[in-house]
Protein backbone atom coordinates (compact mmCIF):
# COMPACT_ATOMS: atom_id res chain seq x y z
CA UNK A 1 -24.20 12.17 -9.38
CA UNK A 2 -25.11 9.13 -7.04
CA UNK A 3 -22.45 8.24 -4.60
CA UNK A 4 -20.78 4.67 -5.67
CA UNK A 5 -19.85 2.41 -3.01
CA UNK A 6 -15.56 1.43 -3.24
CA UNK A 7 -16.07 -1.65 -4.16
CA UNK A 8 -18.17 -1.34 -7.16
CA UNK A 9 -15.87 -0.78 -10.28
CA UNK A 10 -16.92 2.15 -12.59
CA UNK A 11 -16.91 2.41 -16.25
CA UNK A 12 -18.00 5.38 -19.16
CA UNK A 13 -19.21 4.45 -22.28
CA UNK A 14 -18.35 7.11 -25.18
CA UNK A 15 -20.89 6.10 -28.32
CA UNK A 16 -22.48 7.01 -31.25
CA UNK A 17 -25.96 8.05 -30.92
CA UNK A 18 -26.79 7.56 -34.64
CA UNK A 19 -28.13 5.21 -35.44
CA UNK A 20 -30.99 4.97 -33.11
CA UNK A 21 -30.66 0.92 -33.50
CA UNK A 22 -26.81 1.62 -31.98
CA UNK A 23 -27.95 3.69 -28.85
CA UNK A 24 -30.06 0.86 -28.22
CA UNK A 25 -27.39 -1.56 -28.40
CA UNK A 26 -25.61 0.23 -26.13
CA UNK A 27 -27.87 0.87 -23.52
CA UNK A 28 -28.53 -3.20 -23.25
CA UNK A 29 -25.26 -3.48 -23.14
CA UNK A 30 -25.00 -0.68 -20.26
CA UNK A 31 -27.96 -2.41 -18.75
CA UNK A 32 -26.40 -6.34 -18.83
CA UNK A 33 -23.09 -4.86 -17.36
CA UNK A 34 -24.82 -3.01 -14.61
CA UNK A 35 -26.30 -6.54 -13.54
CA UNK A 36 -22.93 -8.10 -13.56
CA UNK A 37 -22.06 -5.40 -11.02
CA UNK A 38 -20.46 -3.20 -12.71
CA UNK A 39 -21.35 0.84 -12.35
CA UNK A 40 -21.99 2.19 -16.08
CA UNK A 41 -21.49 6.15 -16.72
CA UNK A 42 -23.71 7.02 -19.35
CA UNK A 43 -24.74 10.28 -20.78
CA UNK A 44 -28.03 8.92 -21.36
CA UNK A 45 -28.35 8.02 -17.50
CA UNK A 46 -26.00 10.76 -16.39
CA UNK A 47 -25.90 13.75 -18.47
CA UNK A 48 -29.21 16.12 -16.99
CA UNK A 49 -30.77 19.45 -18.28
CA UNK A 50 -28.21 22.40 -17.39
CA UNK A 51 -25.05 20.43 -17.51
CA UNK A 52 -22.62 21.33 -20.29
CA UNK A 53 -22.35 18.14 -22.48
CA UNK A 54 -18.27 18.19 -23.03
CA UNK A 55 -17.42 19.52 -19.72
CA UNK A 56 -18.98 15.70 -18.98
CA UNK A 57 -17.58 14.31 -21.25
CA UNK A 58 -13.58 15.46 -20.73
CA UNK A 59 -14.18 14.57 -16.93
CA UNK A 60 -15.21 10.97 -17.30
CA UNK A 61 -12.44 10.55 -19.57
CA UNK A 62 -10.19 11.74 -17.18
CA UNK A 63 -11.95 10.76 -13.96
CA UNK A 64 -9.29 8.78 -12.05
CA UNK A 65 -12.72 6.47 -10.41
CA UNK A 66 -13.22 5.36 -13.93
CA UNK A 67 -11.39 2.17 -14.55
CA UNK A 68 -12.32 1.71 -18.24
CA UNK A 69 -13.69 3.33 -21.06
CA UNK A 70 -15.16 1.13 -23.82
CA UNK A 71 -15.57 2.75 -27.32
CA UNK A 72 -18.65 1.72 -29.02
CA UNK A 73 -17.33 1.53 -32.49
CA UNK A 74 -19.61 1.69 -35.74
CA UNK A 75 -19.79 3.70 -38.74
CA UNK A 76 -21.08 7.00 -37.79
CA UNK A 77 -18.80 7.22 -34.24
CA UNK A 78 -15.40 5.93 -37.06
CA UNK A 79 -16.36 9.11 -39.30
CA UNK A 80 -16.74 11.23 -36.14
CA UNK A 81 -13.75 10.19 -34.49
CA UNK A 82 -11.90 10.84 -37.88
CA UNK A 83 -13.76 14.42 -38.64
CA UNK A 84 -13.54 16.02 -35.01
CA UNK A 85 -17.31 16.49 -35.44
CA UNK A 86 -20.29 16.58 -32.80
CA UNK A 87 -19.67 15.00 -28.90
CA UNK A 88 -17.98 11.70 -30.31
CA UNK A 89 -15.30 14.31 -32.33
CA UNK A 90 -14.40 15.77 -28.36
CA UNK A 91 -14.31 12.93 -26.81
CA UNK A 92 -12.11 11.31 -29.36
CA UNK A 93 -9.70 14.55 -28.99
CA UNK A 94 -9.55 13.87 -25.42
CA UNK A 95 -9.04 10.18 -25.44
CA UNK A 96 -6.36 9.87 -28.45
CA UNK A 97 -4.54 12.12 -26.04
CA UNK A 98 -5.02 10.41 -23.04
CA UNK A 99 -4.14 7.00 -24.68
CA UNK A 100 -0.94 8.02 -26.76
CA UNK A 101 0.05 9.89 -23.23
CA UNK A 102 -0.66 6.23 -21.09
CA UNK A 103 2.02 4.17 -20.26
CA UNK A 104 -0.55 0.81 -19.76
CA UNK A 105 -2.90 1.96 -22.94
CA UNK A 106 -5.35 -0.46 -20.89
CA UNK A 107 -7.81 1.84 -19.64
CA UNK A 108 -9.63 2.38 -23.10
CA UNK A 109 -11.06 -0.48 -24.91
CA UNK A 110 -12.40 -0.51 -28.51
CA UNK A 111 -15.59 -2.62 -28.61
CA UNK A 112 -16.70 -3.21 -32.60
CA UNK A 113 -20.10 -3.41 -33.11
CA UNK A 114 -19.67 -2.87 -37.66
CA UNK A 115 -17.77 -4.06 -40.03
CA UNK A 116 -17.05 -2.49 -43.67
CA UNK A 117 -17.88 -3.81 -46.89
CA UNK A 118 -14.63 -5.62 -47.54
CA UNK A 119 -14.62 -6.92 -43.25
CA UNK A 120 -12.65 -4.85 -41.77
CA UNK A 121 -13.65 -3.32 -38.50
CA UNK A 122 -14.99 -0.12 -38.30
CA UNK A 123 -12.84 2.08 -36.10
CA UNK A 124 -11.71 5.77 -35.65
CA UNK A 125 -7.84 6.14 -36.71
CA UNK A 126 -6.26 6.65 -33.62
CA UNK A 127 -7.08 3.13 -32.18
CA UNK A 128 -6.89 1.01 -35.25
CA UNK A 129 -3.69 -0.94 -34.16
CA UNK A 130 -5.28 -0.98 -30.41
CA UNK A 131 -6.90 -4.76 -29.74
CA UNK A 132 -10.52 -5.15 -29.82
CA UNK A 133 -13.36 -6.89 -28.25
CA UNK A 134 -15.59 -7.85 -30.91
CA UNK A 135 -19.68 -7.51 -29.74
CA UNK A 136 -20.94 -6.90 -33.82
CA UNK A 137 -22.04 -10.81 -34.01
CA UNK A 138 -24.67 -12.49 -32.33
CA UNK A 139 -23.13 -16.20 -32.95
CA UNK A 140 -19.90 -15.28 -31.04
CA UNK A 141 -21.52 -12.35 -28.47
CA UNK A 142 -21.82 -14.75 -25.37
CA UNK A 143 -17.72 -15.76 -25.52
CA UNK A 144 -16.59 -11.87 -26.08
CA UNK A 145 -19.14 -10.87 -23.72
CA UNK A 146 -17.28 -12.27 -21.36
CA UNK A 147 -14.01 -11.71 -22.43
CA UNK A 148 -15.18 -8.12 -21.66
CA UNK A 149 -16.43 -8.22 -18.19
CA UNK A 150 -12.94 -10.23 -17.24
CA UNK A 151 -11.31 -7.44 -18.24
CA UNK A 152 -13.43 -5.06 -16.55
CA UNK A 153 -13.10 -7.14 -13.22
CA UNK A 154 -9.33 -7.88 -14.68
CA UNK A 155 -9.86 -11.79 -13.87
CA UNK A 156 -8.43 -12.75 -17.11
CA UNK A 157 -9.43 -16.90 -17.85
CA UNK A 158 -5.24 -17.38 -18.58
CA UNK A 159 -3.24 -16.19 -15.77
CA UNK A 160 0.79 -16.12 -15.74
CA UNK A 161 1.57 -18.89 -13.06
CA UNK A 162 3.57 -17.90 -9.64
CA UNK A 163 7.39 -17.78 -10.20
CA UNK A 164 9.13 -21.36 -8.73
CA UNK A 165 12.72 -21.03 -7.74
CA UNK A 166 15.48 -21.73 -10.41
CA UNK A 167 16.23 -25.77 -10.58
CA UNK A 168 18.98 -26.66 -8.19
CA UNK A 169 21.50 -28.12 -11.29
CA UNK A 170 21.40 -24.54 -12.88
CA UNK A 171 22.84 -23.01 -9.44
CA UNK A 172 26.04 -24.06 -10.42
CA UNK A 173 28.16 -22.21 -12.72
CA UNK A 174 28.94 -25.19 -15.39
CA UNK A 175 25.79 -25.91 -16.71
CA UNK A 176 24.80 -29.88 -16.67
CA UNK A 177 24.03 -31.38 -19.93
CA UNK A 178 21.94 -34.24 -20.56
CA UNK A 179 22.56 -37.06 -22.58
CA UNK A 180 18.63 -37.71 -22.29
CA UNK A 181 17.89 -34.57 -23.82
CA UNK A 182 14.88 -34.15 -26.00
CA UNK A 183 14.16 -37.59 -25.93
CA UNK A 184 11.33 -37.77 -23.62
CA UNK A 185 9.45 -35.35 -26.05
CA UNK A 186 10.51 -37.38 -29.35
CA UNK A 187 8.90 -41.04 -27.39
CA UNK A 188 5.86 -38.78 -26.45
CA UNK A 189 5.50 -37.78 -30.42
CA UNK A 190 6.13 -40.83 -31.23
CA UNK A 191 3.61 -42.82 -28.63
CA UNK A 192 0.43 -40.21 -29.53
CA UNK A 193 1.10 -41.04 -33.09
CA UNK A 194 1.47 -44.76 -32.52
CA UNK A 195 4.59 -44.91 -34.39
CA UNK A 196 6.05 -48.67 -35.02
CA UNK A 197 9.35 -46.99 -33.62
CA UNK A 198 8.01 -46.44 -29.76
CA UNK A 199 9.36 -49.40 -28.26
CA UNK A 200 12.72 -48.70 -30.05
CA UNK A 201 12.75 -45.25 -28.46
CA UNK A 202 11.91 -46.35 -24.67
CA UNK A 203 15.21 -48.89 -24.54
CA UNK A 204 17.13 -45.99 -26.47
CA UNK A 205 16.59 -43.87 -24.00
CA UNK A 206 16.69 -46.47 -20.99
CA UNK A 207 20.37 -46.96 -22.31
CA UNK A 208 21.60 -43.53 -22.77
CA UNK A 209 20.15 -42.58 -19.47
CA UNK A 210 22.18 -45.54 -18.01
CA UNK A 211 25.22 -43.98 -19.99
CA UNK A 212 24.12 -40.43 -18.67
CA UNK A 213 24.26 -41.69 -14.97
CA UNK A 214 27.98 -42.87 -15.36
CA UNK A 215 29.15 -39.54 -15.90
CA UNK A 216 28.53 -38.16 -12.37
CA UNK A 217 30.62 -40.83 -11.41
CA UNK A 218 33.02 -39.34 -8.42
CA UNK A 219 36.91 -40.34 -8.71
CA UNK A 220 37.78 -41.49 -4.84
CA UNK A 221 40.76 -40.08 -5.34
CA UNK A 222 39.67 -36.69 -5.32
CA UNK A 223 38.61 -37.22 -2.09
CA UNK A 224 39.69 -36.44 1.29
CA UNK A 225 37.86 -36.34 5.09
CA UNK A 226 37.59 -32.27 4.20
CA UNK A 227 35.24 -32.16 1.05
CA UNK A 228 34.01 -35.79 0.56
CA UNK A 229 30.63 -34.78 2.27
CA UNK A 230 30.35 -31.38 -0.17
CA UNK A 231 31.30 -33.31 -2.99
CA UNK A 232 29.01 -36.02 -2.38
CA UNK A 233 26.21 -33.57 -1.60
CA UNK A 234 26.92 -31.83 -4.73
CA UNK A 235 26.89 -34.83 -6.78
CA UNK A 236 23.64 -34.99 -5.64
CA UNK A 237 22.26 -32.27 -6.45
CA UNK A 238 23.56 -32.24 -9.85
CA UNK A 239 21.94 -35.59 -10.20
CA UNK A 240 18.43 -34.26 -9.68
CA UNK A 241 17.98 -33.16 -13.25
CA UNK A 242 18.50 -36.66 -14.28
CA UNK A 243 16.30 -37.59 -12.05
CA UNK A 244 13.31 -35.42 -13.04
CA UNK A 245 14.03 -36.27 -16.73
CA UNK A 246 13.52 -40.00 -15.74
CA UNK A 247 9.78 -38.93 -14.29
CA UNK A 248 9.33 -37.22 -17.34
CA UNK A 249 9.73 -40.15 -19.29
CA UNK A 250 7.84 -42.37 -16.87
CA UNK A 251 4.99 -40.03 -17.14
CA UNK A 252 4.67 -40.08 -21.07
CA UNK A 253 5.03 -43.84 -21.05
CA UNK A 254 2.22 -44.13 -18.17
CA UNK A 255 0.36 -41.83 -20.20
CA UNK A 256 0.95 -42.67 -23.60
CA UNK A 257 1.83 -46.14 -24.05
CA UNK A 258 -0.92 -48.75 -25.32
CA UNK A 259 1.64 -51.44 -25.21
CA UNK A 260 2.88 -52.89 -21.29
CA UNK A 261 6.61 -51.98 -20.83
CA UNK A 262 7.17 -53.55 -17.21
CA UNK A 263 9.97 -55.96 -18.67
CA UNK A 264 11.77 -52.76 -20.31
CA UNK A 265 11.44 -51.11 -17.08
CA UNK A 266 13.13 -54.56 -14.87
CA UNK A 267 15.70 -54.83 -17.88
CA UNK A 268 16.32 -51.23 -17.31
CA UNK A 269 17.39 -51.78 -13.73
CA UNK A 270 19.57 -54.85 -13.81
CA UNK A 271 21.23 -53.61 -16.42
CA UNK A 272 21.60 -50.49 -14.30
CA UNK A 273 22.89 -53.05 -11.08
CA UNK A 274 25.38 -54.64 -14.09
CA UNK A 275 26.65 -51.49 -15.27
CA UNK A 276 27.63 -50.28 -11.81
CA UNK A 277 29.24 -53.48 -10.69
CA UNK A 278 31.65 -52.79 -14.31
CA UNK A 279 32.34 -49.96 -13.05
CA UNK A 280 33.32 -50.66 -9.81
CA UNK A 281 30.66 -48.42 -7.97
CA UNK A 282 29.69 -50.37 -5.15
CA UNK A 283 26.04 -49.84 -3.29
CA UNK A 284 27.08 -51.22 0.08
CA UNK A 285 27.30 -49.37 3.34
CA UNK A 286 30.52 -48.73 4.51
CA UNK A 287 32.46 -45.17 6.24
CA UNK A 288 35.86 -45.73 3.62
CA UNK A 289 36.67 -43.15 1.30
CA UNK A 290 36.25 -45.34 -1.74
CA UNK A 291 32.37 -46.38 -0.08
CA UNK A 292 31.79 -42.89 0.90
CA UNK A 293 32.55 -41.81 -3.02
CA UNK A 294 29.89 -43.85 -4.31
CA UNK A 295 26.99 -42.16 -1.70
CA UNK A 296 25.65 -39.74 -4.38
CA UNK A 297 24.22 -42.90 -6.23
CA UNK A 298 22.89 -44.75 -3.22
CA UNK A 299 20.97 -41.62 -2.70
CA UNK A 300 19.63 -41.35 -6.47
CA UNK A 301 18.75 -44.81 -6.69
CA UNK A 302 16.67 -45.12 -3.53
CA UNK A 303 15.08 -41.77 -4.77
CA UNK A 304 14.62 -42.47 -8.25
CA UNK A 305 13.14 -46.07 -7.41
CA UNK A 306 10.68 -44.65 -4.48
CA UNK A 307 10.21 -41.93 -6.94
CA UNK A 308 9.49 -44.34 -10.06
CA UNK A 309 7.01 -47.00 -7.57
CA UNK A 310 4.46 -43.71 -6.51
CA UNK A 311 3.89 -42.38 -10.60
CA UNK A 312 3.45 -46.22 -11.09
CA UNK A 313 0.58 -46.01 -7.99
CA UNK A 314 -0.57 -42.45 -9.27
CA UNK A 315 -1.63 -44.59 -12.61
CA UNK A 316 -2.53 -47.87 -11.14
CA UNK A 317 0.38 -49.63 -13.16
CA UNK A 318 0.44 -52.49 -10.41
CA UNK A 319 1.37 -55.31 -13.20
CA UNK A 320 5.29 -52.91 -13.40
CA UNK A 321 5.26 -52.79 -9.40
CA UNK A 322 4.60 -56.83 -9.41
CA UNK A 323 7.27 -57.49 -12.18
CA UNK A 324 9.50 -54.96 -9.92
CA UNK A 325 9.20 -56.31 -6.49
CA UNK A 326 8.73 -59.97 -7.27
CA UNK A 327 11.70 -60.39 -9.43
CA UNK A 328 15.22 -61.17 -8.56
CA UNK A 329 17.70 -59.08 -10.31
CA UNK A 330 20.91 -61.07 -11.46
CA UNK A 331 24.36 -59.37 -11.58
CA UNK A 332 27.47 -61.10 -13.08
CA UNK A 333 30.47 -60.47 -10.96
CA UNK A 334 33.77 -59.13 -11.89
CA UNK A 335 35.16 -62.49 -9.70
CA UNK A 336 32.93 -65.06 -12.15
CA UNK A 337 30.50 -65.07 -9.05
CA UNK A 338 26.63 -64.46 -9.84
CA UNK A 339 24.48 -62.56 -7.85
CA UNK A 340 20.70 -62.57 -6.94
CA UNK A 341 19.17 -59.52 -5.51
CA UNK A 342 15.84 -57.73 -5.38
CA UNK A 343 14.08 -54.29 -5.10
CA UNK A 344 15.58 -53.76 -1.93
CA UNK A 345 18.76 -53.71 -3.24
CA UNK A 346 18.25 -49.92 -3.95
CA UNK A 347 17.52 -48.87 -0.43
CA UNK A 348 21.47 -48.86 1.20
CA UNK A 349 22.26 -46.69 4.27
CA UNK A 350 24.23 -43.58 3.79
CA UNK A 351 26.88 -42.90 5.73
CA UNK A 352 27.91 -39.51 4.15
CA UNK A 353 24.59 -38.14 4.88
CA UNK A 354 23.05 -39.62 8.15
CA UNK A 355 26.31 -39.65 9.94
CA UNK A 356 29.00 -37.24 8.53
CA UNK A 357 26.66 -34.73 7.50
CA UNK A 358 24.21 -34.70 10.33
CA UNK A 359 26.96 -34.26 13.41
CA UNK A 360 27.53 -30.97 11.65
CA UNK A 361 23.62 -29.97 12.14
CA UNK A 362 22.44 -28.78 15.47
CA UNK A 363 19.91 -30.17 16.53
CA UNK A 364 20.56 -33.58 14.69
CA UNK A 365 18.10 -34.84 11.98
CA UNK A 366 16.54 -38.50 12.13
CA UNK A 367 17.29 -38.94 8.50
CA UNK A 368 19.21 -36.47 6.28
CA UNK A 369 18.22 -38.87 3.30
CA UNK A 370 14.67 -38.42 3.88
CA UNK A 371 15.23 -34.28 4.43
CA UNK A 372 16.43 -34.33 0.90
CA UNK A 373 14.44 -36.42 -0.31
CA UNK A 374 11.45 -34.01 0.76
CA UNK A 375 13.46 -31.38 -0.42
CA UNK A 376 14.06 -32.06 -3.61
CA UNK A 377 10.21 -33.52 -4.35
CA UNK A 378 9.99 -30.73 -6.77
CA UNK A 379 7.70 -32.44 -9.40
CA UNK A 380 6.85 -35.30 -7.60
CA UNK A 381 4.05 -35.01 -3.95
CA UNK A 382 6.04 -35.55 -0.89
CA UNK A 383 3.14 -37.52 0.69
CA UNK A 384 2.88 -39.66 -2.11
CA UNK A 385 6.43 -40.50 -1.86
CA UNK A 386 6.00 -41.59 1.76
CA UNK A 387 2.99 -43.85 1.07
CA UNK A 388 5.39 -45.43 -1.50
CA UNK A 389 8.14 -45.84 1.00
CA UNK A 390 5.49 -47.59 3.56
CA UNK A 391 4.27 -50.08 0.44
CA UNK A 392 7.47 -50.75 -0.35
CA UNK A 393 8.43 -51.68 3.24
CA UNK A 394 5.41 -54.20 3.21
CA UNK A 395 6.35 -55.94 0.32
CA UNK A 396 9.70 -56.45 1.42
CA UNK A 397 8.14 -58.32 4.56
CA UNK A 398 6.14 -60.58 1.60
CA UNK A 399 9.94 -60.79 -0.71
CA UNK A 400 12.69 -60.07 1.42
CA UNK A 401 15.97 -59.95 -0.24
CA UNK A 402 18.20 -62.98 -0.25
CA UNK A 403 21.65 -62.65 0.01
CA UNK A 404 21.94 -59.57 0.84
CA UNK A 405 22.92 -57.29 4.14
CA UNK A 406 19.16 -55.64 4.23
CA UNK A 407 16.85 -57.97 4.03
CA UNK A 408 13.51 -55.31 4.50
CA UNK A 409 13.42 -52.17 3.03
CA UNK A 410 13.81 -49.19 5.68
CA UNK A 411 11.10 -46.40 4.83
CA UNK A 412 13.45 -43.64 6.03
CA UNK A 413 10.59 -41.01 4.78
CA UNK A 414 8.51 -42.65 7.78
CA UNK A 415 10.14 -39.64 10.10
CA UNK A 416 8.05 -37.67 8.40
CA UNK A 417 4.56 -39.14 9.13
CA UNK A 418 1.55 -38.31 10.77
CA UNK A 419 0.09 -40.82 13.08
CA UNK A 420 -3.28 -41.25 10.59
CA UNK A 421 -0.90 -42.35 7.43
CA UNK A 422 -2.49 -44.69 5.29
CA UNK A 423 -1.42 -46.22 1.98
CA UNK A 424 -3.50 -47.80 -0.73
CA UNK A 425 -6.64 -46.23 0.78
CA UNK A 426 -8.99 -47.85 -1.73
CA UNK A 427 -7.87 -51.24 -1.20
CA UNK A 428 -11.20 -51.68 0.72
CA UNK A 429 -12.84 -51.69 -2.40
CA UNK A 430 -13.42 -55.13 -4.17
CA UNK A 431 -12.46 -53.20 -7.49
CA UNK A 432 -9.37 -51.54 -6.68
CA UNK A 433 -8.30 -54.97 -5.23
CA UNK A 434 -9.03 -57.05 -8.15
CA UNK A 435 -6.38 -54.56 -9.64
CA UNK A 436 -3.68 -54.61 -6.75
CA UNK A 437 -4.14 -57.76 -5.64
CA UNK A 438 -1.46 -58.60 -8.82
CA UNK A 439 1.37 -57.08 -6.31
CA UNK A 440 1.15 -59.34 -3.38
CA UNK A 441 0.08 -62.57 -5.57
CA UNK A 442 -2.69 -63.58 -4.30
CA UNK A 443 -6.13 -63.42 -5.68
CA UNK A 444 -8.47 -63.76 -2.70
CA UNK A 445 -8.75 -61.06 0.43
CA UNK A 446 -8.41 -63.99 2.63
CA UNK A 447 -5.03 -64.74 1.18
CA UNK A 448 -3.99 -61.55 1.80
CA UNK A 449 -4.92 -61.27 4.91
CA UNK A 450 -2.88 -64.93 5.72
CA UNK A 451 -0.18 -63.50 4.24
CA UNK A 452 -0.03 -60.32 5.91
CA UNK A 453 -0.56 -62.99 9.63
CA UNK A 454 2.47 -65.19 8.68
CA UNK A 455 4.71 -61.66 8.67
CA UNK A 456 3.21 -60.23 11.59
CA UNK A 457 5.85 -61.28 13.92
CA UNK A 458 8.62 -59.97 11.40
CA UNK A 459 7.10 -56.99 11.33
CA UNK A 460 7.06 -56.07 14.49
CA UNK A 461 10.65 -57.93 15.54
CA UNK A 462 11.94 -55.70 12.69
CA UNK A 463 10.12 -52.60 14.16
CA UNK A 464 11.34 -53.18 17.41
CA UNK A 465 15.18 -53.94 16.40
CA UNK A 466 14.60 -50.06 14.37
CA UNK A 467 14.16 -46.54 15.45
CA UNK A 468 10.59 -46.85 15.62
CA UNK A 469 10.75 -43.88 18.87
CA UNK A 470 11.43 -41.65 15.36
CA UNK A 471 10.43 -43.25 12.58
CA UNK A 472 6.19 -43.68 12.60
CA UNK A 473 5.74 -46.91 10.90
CA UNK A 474 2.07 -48.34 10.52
CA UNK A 475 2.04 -52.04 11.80
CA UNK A 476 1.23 -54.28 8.48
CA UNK A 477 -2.15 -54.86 9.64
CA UNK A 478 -2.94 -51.58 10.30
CA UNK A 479 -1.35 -49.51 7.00
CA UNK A 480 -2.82 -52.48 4.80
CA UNK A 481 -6.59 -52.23 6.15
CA UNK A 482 -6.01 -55.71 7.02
CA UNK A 483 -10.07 -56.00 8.58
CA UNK A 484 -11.35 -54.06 5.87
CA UNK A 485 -10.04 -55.68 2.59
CA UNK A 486 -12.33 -55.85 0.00
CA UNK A 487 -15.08 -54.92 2.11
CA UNK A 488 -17.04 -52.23 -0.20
């Protein structure tokens, strides 16, 4: 027999040779598989003068270079199969022993080229439960065909996907529940069927999540200067599943939703800013015990906003960022007092993390907050994270905050940057910036481009006063394209 290079798989073909119209079949069906690449063992081709027929037969079967064995099934090879009669009756001796003594029972597979009177396949006994590859019909040949040669080359079209690690709530021993649970998917039913009930869902679950947050409240009082940073860390961690059921539903509404929810979205955050001022969890920087406590939700909401602005990007929902960033947020003090903030509200330095917990790593990190944040971009892309952190630093040159201790928002991700970062890429396009333009509020390049000249000097005062050695932070002119707006 010709020597067969390793490469080249190797398959035997055990048939019926009655009648003639079958061994026909077969040997196009040799002859199309030989021109996918595939070498065919067939007694037809293989079996010469002098050889003894079931001496071949019993050693491709059990030929170890043979990586498949299709059974040609029709009438005459069932009835053979079933009788012990002629070559097909050996063969089928040798291979219902060899398949009931397999562990994988993958090596033989039944191909049906008949069917009986009343449909059902015709196939020898002892591999009538086994799966089949139907070839008996010319309308659906082409699709099995290549169901066929996949297996052959086993490149199966649906592949199990690599293993991820186990989310980071479920490492701990009491498992977190969610108050948003099953939610998301009841709005997404509800938004593909363009039930009158959608808008009712999205501030349902805007308000339980709100309620859900509360409940990883940390007591101050269970705090010390030995386990405030672990419990604070901890916190956060927890929180993450909370946060990635929040992108869930962001996604489904982004996806989904025919009707604009950018007011249920700014609602959703002052009433988030209201609910934490009632209960007393303050977002201000500050090394106390009581400041220190509240940490694990400066953290989320910095990460759940930067988070929340890149999906918005990813889908071009620039009339949410503009209702976002241009807005001022009012909060009702517990003194009577009112306060105005903005967006930037939700970036607030951390003291647990970039001071207490980095003089316990060696060498120090420029920004614990951004490590995690990279770290725990699980569903979200890291990259597209940072852009938003850059954007959002931009507008706040355009809306600082009033009031308020940070004025600009610090893009703490910027550590991580290469020196060729670039945001909004397609801004140099006169359609993308008829769409974006909404964000800065202007409707002309030219008024952009004033705008981004009266904050020039800010921009790079503010640079200078941060740790720009560390932090690689585009000048506004250069991470907004600032010669090329509009351009194309």
């Amino acid at each position: 027999m010709e020597r067969i290079e390793e490469n080249i798989v190797k398959i035997f073909i055990s048939y019926s040779w009655r009648p003639i119209s079958n061994k026909a079949k077969v040997i196009n069906l040799a002859e199309r598989l030989s021109n996918d690449g595939i070498h065919v063992v067939l007694d037809d081709w293989d079996l010469k003068e002098g050889q003894d027929k079931y001496h071949f037969m019993e050693q491709m079967v059990n030929d170890k270079t043979v990586s498949k064995v299709l059974l040609i099934c029709n009438k005459e090879y069932a009835e053979k199969a079933n009788n012990k009669s002629g070559g097909v009756g050996i063969e089928s001796l040798i291979i219902s022993d060899d398949i009931y003594n397999q562990t994988s029972q993958t090596k033989f597979i039944p191909i049906v080229m008949e069917y009986d009177n009343d449909g059902n396949p015709l196939v020898p006994t002892f591999v009538k439960t086994r799966i089949f590859i139907d070839l008996s019909n010319e309308n659906d040949f082409e699709e099995n065909y290549e169901k066929l040669i996949r297996n052959i080359y086993n490149k199966p079209l649906s592949k199990r996907p690599p293993i991820g690690k186990m989310p980071i709530h479920l490492l701990d021993d009491g498992p977190i529940y969610l108050l948003t649970a099953n939610k998301v998917s009841t709005l997404k039913n509800s938004l593909i069927n363009n039930k009158p009930n959608s808008k009712l869902l999205i501030k349902d679950y805007l308000n339980t999540f709100i309620d859900a947050l509360l409940s990883f409240k940390i007591d101050s009082r269970s705090l010390d200067h030995s386990n405030f940073i672990d419990k604070v860390e901890k916190s956060i961690d927890d929180l993450q599943a909370l946060k990635n059921d929040f992108l869930d539903f962001i996604n489904v509404i982004c996806k989904f939703s025919s009707e604009s929810f950018e007011n249920d979205i700014f609602d959703f955050f002052e009433n988030l800013l209201q609910t934490f001022e009632d209960n007393d969890i303050l977002l201000v920087s500050g090394n106390s015990l009581d400041s220190l406590s509240h940490d694990n939700f400066k953290f989320f909401l910095y990460d759940l906003f930067l988070s929340i602005i890149s999906t918005l990007i990813k889908y071009e929902k620039f009339e949410e960022i503009s209702i976002l960033v241009k807005n001022n947020f009012i909060i009702s003090r517990k003194s009577g007092k009112t306060d105005v903030v903005n967006f930037v509200k939700f970036r607030t330095y951390n003291y647990t993390l970039n001071e207490f917990k980095n003089r316990s790593i060696n060498p120090k990190r420029i920004s614990v907050v951004a490590d995690k944040i990279k770290q725990y971009a699980t569903i979200m892309n890291f990259k597209d994270l940072k852009e938003a952190d850059l954007l959002l630093y931009y507008l706040s040159l355009f809306y600082p905050g009033k009031n308020q201790f940070f004025k600009y928002w610090f893009p703490e991700t910027s550590c991580y940057n290469s020196f060729d970062v670039t945001i909004l890429p397609k801004i140099i396009s006169k359609r993308f910036f008829e769409k974006v333009k909404i964000i800065f509020n202007v409707n002309l390049p030219d008024e952009l481009r004033s705008k981004i000249d009266s904050v020039e000097n800010i921009d790079k005062e503010f640079q200078s006063n941060s740790n720009r050695l560390y932090n690689n932070i585009p000048y506004i002119k250069d991470g907004l394209h600032y010669e090329n707006i509009s351009e194309n």
